[in-house]
PDB file of N, CA and C in Angstrom:
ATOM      1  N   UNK A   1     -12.137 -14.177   7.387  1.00  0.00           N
ATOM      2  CA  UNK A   1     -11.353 -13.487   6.370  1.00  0.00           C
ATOM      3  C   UNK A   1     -10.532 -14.514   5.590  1.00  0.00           C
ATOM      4  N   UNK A   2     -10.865 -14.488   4.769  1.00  0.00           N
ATOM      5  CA  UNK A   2      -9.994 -15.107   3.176  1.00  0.00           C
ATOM      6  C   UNK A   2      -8.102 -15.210   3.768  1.00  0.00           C
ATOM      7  N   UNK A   3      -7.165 -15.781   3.180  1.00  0.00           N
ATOM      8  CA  UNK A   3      -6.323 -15.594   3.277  1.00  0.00           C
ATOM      9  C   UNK A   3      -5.457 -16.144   2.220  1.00  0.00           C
ATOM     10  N   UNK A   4      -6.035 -15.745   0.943  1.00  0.00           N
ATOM     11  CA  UNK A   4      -5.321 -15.485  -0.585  1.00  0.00           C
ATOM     12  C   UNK A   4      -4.810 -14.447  -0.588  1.00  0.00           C
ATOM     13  N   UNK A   5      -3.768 -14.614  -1.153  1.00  0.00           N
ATOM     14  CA  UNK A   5      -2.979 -13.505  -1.443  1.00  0.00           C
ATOM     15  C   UNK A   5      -3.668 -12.341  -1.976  1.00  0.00           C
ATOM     16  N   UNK A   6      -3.427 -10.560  -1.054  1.00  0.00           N
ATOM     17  CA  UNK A   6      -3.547  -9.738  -1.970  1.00  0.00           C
ATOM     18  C   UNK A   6      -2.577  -8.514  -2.187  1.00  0.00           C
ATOM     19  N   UNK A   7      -2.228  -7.981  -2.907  1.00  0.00           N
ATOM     20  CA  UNK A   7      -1.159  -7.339  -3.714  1.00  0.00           C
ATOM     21  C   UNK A   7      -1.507  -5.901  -3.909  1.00  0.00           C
ATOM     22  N   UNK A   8      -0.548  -5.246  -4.222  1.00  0.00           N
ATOM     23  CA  UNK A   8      -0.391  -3.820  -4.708  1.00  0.00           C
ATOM     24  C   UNK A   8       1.434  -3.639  -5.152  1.00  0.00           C
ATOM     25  N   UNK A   9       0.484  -3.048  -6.299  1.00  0.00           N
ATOM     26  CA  UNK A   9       2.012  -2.717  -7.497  1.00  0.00           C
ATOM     27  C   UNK A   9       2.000  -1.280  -7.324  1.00  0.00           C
ATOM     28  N   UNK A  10       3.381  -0.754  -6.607  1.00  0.00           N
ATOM     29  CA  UNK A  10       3.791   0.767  -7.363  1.00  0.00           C
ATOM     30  C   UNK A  10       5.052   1.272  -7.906  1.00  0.00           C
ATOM     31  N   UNK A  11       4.780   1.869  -8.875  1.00  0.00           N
ATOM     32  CA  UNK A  11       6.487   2.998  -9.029  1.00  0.00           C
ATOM     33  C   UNK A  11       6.953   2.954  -8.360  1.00  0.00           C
ATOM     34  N   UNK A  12       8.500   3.111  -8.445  1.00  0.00           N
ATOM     35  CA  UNK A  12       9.352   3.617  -7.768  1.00  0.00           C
ATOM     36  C   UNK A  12       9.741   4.920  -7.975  1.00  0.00           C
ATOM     37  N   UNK A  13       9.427   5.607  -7.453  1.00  0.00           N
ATOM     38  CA  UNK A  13      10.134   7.026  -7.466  1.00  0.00           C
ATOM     39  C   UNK A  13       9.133   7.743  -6.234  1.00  0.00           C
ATOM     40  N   UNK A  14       9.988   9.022  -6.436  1.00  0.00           N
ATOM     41  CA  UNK A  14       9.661   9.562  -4.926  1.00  0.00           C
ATOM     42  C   UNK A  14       8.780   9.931  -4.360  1.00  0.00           C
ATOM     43  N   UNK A  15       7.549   9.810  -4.745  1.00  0.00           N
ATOM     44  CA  UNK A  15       6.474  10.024  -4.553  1.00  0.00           C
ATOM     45  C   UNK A  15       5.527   8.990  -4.073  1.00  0.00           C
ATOM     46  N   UNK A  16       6.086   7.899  -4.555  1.00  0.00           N
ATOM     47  CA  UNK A  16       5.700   6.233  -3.627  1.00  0.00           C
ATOM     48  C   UNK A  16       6.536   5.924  -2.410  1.00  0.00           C
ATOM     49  N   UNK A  17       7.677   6.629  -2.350  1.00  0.00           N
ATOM     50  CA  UNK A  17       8.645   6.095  -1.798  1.00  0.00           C
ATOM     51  C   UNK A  17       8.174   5.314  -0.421  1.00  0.00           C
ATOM     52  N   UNK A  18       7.888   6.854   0.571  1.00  0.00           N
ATOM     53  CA  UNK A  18       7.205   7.099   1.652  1.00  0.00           C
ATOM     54  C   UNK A  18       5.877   6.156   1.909  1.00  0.00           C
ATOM     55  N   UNK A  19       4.860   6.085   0.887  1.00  0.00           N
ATOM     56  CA  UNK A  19       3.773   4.665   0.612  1.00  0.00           C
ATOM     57  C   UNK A  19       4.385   3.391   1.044  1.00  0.00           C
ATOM     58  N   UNK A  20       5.204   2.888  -0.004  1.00  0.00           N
ATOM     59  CA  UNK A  20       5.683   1.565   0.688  1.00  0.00           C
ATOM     60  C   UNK A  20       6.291   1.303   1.856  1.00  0.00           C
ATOM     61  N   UNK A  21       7.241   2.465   2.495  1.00  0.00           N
ATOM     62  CA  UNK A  21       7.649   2.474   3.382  1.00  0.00           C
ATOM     63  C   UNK A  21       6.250   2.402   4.661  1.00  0.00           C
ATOM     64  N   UNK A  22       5.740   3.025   4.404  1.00  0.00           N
ATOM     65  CA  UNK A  22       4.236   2.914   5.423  1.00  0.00           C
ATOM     66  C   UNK A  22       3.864   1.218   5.227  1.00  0.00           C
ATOM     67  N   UNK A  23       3.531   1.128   3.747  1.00  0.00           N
ATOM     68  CA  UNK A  23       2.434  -0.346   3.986  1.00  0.00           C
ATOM     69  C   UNK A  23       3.635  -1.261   5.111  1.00  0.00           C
ATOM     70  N   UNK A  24       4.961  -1.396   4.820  1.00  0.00           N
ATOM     71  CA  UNK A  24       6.083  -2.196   5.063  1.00  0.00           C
ATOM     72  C   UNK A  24       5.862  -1.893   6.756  1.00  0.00           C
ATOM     73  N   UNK A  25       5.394  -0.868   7.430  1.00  0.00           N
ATOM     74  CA  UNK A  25       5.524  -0.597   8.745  1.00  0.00           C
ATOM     75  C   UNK A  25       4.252  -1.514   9.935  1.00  0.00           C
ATOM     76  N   UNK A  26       3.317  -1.085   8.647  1.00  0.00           N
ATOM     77  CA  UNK A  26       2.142  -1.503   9.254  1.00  0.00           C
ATOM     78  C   UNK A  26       1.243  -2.843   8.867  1.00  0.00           C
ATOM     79  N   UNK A  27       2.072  -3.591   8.137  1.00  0.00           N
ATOM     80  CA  UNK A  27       1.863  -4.638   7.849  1.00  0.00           C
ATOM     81  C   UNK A  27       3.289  -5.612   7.563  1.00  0.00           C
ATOM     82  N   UNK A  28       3.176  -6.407   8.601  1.00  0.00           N
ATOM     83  CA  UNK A  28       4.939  -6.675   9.172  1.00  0.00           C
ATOM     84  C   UNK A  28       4.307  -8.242   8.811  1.00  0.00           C
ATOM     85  N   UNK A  29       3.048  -8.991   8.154  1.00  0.00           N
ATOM     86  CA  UNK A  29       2.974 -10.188   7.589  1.00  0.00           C
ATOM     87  C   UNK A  29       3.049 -10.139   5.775  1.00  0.00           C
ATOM     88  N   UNK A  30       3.412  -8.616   5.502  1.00  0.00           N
ATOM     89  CA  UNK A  30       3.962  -8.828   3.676  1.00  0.00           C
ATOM     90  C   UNK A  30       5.037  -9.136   3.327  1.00  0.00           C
ATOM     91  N   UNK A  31       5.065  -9.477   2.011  1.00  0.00           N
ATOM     92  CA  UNK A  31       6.100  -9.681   1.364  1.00  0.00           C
ATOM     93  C   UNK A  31       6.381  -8.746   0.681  1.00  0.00           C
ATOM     94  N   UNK A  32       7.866  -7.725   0.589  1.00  0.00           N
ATOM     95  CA  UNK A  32       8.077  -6.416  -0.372  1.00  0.00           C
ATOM     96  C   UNK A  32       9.076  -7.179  -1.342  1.00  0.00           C
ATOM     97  N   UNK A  33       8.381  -7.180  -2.729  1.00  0.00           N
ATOM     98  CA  UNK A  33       9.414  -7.766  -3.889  1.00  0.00           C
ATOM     99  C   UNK A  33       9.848  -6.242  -4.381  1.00  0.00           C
ATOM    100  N   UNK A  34      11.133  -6.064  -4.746  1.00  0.00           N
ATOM    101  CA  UNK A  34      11.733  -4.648  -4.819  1.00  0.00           C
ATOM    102  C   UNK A  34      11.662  -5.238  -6.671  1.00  0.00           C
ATOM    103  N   UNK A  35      12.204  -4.352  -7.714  1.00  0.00           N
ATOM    104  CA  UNK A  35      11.997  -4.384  -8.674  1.00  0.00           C
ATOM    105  C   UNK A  35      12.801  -3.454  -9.676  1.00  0.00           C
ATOM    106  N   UNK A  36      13.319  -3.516 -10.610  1.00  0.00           N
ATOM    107  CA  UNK A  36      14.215  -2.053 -10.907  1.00  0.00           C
ATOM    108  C   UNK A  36      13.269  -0.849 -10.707  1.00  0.00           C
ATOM    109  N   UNK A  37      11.845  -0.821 -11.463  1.00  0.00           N
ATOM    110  CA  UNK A  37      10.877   0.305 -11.818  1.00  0.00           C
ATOM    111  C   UNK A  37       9.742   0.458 -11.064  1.00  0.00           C
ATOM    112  N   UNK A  38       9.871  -0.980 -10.014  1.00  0.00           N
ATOM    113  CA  UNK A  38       8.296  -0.757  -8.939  1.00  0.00           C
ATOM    114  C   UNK A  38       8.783  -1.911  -7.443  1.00  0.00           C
ATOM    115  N   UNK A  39       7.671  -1.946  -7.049  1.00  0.00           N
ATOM    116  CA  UNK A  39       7.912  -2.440  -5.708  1.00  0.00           C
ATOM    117  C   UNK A  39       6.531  -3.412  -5.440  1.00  0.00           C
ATOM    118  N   UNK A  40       5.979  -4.681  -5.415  1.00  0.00           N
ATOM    119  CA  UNK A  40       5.177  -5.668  -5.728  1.00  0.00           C
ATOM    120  C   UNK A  40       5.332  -5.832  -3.980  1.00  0.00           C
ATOM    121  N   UNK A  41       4.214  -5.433  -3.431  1.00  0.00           N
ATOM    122  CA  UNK A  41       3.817  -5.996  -2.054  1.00  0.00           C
ATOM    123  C   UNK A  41       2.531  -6.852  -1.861  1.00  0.00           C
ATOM    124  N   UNK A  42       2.805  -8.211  -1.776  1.00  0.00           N
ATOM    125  CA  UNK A  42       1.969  -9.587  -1.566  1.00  0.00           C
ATOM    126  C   UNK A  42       1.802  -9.391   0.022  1.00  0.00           C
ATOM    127  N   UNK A  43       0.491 -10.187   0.605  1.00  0.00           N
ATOM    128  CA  UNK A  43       0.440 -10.255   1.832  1.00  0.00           C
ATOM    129  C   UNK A  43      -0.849 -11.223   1.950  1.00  0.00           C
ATOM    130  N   UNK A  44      -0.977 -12.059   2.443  1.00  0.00           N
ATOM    131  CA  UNK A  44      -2.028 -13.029   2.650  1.00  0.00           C
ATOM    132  C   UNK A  44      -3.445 -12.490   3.419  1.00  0.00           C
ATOM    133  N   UNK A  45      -4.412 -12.282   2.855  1.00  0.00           N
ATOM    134  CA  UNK A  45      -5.864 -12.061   3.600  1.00  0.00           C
ATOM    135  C   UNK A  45      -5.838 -10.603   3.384  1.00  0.00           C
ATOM    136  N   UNK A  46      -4.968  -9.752   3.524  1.00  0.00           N
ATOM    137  CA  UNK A  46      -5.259  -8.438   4.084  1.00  0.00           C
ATOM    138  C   UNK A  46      -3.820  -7.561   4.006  1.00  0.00           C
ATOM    139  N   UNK A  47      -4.245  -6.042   3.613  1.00  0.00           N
ATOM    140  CA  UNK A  47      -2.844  -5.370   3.553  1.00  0.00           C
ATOM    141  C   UNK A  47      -3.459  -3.808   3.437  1.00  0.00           C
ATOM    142  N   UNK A  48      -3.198  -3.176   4.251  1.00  0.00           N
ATOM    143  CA  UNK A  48      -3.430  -1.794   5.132  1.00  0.00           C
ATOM    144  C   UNK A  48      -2.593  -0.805   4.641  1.00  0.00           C
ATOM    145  N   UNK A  49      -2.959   0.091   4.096  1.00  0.00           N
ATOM    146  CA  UNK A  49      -1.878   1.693   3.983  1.00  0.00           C
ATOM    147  C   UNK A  49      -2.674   2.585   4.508  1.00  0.00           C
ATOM    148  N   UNK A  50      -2.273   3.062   5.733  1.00  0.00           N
ATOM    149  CA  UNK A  50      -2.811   4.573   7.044  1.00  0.00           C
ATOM    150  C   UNK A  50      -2.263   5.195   6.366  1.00  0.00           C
ATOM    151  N   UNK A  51      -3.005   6.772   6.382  1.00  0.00           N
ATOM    152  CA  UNK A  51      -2.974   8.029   5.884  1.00  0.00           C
ATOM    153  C   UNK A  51      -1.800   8.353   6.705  1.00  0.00           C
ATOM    154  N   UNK A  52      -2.375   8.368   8.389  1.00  0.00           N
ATOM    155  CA  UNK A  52      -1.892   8.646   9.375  1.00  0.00           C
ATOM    156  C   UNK A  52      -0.094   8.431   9.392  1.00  0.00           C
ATOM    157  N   UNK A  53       0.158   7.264   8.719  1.00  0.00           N
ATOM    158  CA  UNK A  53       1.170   6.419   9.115  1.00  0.00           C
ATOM    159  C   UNK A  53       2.272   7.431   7.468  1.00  0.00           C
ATOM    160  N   UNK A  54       1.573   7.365   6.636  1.00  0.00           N
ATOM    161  CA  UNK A  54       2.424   8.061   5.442  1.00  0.00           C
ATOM    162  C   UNK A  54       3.067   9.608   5.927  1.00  0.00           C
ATOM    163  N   UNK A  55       1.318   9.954   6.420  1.00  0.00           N
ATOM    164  CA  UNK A  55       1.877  11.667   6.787  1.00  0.00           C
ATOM    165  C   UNK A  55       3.080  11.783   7.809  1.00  0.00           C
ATOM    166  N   UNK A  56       3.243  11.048   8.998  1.00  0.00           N
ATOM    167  CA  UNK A  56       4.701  10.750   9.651  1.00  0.00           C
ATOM    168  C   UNK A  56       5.594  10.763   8.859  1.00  0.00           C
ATOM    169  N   UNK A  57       5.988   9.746   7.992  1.00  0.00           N
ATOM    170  CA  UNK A  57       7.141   9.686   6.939  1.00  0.00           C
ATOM    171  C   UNK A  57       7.059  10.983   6.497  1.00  0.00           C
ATOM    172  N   UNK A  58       6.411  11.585   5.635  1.00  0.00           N
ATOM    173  CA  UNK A  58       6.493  12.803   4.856  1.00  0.00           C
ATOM    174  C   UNK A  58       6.620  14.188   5.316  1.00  0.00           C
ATOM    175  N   UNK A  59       5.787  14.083   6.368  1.00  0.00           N
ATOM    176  CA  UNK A  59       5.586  15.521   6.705  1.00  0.00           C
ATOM    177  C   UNK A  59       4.915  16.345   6.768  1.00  0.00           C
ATOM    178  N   UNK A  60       3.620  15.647   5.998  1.00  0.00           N
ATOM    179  CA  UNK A  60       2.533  16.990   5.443  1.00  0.00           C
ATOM    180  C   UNK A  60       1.326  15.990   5.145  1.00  0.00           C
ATOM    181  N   UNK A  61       0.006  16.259   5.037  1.00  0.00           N
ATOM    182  CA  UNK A  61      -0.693  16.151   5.229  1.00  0.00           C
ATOM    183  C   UNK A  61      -1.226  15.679   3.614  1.00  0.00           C
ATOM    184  N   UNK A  62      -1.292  14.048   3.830  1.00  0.00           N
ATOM    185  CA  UNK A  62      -1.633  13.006   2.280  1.00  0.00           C
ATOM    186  C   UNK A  62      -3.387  12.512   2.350  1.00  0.00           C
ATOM    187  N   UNK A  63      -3.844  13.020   0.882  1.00  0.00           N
ATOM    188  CA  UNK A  63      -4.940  12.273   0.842  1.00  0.00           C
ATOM    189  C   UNK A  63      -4.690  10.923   0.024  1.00  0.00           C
ATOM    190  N   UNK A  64      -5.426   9.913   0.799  1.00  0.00           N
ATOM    191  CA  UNK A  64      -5.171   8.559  -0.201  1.00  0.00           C
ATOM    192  C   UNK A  64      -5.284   8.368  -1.178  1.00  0.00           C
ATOM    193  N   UNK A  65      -6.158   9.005  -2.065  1.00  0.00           N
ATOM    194  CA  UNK A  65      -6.368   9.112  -3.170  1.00  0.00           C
ATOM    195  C   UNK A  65      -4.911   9.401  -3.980  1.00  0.00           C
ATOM    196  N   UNK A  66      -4.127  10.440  -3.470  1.00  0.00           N
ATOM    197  CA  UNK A  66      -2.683  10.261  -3.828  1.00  0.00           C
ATOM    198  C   UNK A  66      -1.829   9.016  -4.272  1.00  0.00           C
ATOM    199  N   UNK A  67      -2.175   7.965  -3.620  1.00  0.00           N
ATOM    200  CA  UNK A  67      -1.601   5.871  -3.850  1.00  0.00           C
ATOM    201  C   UNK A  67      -2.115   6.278  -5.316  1.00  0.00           C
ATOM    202  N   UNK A  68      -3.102   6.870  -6.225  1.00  0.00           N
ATOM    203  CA  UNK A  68      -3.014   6.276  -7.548  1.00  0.00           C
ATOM    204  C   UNK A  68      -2.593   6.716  -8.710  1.00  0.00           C
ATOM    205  N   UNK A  69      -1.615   8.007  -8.170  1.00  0.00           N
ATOM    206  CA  UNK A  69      -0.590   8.339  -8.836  1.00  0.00           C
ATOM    207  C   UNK A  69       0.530   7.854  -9.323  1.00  0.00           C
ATOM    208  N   UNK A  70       0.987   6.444  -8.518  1.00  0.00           N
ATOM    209  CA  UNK A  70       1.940   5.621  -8.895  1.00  0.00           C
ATOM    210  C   UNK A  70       1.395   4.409  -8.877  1.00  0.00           C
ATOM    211  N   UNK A  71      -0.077   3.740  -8.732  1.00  0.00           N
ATOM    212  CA  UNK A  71      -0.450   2.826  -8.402  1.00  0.00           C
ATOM    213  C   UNK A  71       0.005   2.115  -9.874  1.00  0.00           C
ATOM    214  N   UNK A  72       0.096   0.909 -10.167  1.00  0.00           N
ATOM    215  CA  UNK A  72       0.147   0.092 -11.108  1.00  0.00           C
ATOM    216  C   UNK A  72      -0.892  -1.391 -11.581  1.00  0.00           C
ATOM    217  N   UNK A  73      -0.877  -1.667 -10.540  1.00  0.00           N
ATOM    218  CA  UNK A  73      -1.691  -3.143 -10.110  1.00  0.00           C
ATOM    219  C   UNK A  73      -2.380  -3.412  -8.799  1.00  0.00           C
ATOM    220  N   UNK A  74      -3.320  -4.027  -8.596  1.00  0.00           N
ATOM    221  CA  UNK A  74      -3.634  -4.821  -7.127  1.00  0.00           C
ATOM    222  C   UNK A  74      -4.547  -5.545  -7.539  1.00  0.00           C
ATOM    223  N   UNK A  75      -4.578  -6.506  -6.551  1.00  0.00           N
ATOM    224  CA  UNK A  75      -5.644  -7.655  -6.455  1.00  0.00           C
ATOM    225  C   UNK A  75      -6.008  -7.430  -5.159  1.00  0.00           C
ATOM    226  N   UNK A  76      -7.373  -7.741  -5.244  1.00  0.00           N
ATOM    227  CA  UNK A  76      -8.434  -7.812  -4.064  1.00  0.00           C
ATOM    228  C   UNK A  76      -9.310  -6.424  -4.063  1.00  0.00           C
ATOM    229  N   UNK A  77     -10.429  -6.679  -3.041  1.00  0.00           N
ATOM    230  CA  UNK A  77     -11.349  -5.419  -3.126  1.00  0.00           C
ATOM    231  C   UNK A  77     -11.106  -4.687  -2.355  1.00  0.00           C
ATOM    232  N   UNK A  78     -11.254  -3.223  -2.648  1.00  0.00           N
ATOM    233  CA  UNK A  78     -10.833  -2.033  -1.838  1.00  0.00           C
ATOM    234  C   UNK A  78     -11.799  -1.489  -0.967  1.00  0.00           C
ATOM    235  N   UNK A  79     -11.649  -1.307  -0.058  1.00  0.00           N
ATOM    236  CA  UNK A  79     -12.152  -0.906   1.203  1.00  0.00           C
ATOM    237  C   UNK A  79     -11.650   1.187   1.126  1.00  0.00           C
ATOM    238  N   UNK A  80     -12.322   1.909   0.959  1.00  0.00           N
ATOM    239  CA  UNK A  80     -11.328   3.101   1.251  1.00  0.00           C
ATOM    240  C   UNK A  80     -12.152   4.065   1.634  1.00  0.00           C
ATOM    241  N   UNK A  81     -11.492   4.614   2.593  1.00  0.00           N
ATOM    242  CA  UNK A  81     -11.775   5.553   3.872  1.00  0.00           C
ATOM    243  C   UNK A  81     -10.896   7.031   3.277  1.00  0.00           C
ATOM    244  N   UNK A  82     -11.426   7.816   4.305  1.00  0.00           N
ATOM    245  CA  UNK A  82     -10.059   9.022   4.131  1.00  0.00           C
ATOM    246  C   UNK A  82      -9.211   8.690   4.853  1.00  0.00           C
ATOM    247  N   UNK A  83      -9.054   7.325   6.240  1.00  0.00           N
ATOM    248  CA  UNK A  83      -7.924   7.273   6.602  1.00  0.00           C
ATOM    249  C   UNK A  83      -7.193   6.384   6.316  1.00  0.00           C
ATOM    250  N   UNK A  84      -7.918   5.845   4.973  1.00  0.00           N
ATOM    251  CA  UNK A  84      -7.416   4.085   5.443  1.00  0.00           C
ATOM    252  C   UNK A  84      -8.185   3.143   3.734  1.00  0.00           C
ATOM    253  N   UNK A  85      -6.770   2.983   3.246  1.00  0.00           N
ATOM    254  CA  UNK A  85      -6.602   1.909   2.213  1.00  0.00           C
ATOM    255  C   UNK A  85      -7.006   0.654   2.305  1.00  0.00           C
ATOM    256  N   UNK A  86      -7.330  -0.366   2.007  1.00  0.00           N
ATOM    257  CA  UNK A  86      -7.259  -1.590   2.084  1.00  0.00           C
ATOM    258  C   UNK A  86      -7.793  -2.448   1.312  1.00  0.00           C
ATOM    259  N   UNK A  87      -7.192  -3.477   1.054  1.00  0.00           N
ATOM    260  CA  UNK A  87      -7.528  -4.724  -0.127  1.00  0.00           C
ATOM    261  C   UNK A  87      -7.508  -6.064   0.909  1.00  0.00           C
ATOM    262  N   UNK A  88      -8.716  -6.670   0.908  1.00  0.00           N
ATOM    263  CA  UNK A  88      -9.087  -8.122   0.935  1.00  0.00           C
ATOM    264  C   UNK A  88     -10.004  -8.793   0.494  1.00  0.00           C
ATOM    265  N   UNK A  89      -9.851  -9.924   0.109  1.00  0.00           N
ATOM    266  CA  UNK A  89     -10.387 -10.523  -0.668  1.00  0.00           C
ATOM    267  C   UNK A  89     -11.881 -10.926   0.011  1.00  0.00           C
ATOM    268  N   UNK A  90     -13.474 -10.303  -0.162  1.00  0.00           N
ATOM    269  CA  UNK A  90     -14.469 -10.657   0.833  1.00  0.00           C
ATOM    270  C   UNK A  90     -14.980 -12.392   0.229  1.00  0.00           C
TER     271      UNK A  90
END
């Protein structure tokens, strides 16, 4: 596995909130750049957002497809499951 940086840009507002808070849980080798209007999470090789892990925070039951409601940016290729997000670079 590659270990260039890969990224995801989102909004801030409440509907990401719970998202970043997940990627931030389950990937404890990123970097969260906070932002006035978004939230820029870098992470080397690889960076994971669980369905599983959002629906805890929230409460109710998230399809991933939901991340591109506030999505903004990312680098790397997406891998996507119904349970399971992911960008690395193959």
């Amino acid at each position: 596995m590659s270990q260039q940086i890969v990224f995801i840009a989102l909004q801030t507002n409440d509907d990401t909130r719970a998202v970043i808070e997940a990627i931030e849980a389950d990937n404890p080798h990123a970097t969260v750049n906070r932002y006035p209007a978004m939230v820029k999470i870098d992470a080397p090789g690889r960076l994971e957002i669980n369905r599983s892990t959002v629906e805890d925070l929230i409460g109710r039951p998230w399809d991933i497809q939901e991340i591109q409601l506030g999505l903004i940016s990312l680098a790397g290729n997406i891998e996507e499951t119904e349970d399971q997000f992911v960008l690395a670079w193959r």
